[in-house]
Protein backbone atom coordinates (compact mmCIF):
# COMPACT_ATOMS: atom_id res chain seq x y z
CA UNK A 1 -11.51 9.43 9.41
CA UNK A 2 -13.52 8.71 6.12
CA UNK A 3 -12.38 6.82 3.36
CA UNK A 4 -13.52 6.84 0.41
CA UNK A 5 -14.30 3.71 -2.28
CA UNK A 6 -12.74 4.43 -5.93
CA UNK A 7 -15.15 2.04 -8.46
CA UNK A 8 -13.74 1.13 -11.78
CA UNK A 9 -15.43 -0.18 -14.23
CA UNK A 10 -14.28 -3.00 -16.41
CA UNK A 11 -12.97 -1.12 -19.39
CA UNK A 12 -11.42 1.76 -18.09
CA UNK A 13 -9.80 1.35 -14.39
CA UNK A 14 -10.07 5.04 -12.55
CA UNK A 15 -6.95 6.25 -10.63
CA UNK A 16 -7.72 6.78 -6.87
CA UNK A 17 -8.53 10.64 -6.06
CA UNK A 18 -5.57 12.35 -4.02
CA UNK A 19 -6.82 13.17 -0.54
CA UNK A 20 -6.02 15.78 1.52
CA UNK A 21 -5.68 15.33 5.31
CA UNK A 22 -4.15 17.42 8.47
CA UNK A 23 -1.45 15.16 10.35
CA UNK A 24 0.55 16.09 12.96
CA UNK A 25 0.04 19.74 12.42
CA UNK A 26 0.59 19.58 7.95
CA UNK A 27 -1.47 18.65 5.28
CA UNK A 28 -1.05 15.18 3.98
CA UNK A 29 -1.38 14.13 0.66
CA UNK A 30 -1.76 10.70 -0.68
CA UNK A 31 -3.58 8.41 -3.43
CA UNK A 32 -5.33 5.62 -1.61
CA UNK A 33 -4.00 2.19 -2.31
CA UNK A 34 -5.94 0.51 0.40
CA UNK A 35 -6.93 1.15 3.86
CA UNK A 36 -3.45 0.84 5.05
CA UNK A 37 -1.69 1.68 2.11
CA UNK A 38 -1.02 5.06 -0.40
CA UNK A 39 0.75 7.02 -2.18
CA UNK A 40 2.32 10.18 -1.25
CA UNK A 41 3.78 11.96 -3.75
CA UNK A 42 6.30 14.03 -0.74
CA UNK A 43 6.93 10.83 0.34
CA UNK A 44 9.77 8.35 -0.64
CA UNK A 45 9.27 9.87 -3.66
CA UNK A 46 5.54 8.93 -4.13
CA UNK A 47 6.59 4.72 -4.13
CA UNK A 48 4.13 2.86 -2.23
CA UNK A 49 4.16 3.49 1.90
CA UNK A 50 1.88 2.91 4.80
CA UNK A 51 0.23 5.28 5.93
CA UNK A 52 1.43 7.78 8.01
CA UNK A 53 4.81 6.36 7.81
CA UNK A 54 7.69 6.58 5.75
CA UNK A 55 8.33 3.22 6.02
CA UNK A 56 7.85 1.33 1.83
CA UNK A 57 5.78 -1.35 1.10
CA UNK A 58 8.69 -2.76 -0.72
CA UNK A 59 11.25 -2.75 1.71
CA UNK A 60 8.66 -5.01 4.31
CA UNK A 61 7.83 -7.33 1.32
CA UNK A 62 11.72 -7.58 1.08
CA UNK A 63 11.91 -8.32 4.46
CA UNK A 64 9.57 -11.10 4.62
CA UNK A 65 11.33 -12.67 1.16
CA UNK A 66 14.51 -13.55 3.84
CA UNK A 67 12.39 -15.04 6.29
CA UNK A 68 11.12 -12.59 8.81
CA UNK A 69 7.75 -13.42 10.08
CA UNK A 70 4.85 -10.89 9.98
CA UNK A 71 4.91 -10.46 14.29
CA UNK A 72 8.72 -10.17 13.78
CA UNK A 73 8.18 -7.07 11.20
CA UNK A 74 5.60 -5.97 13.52
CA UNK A 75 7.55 -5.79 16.79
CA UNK A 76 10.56 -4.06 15.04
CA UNK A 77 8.67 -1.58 13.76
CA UNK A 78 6.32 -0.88 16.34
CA UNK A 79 7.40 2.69 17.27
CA UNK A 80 5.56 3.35 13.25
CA UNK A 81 2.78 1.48 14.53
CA UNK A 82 2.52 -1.10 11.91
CA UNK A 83 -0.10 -3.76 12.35
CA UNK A 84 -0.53 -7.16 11.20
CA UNK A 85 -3.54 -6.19 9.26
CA UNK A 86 -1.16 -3.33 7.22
CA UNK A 87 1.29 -6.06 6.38
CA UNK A 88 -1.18 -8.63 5.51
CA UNK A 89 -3.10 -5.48 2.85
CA UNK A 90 0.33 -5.16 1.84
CA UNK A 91 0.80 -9.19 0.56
CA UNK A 92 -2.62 -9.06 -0.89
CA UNK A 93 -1.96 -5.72 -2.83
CA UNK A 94 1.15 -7.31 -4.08
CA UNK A 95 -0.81 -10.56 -5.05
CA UNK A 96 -3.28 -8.71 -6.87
CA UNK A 97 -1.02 -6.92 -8.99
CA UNK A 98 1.00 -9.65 -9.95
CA UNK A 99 -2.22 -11.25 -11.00
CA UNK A 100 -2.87 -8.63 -12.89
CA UNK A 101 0.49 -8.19 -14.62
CA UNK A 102 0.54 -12.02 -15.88
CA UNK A 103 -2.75 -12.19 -17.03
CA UNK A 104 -1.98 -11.58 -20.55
CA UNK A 105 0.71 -14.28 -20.24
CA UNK A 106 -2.03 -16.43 -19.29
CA UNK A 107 -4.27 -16.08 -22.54
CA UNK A 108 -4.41 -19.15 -24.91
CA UNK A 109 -4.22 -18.47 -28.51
C-alpha cells in the first residue's frame, strides 16, 4: 500500500486528501493523520482511530494517563493488531498538536 505525503506550506496548512481503499471486502475511507493514524469519517464518528481499527486514539492516550505501559496496551489489544510503533505515532501526534495549540501562549509581547 502507497501513502501519500500532504506538504503544507508555512502560511496556509493543507488538509490531508481523503483516500479511498478496499478492506476486507468495502471501501475505506479516511484522512491520513500519520502512517498509523486517520480519520474516518464512518468511523467513531470521524474522531481520530488507527487504522483499520475502531479502536480511538483518545481512549489509548487515556489509557496510558492511569499508568498502563505501551507493551501492556499492546498485548490487550493484540487481536486489533496494534503495534508499539502505532502507539508511539499516536504520543508524538498528540505532542505535536499540543505544541501547536500553546504556541500563541508562548509569544512575548
Amino acid at each position: 500500500m502507497k501513502v501519500t505525503k500532504v506538504t503544507t506550506s508555512k502560511r496556509q496548512a493543507s488538509k490531508p486528501k481523503l483516500k479511498r481503499e478496499v478492506y476486507g471486502g468495502e471501501v475505506y475511507e479516511y484522512y491520513p493523520l500519520g502512517k498509523y493514524i486517520v480519520a474516518a469519517p464512518g468511523v467513531c464518528g470521524g474522531r481520530p482511530t488507527f487504522k483499520y481499527t475502531r479502536l480511538e486514539v483518545s481512549m489509548i492516550l487515556a489509557l496510558m494517563t492511569t499508568g498502563w505501559t505501551v507493551d501492556q496496551i499492546v498485548h490487550d489489544y493484540s487481536d486489533s493488531r496494534l503495534t508499539v510503533g502505532a502507539v508511539k505515532e499516536a504520543l508524538r501526534v498528540a505532542n505535536r498538536i499540543l505544541l501547536k495549540a500553546t504556541k500563541p501562549l508562548r509569544k512575548v509581547a
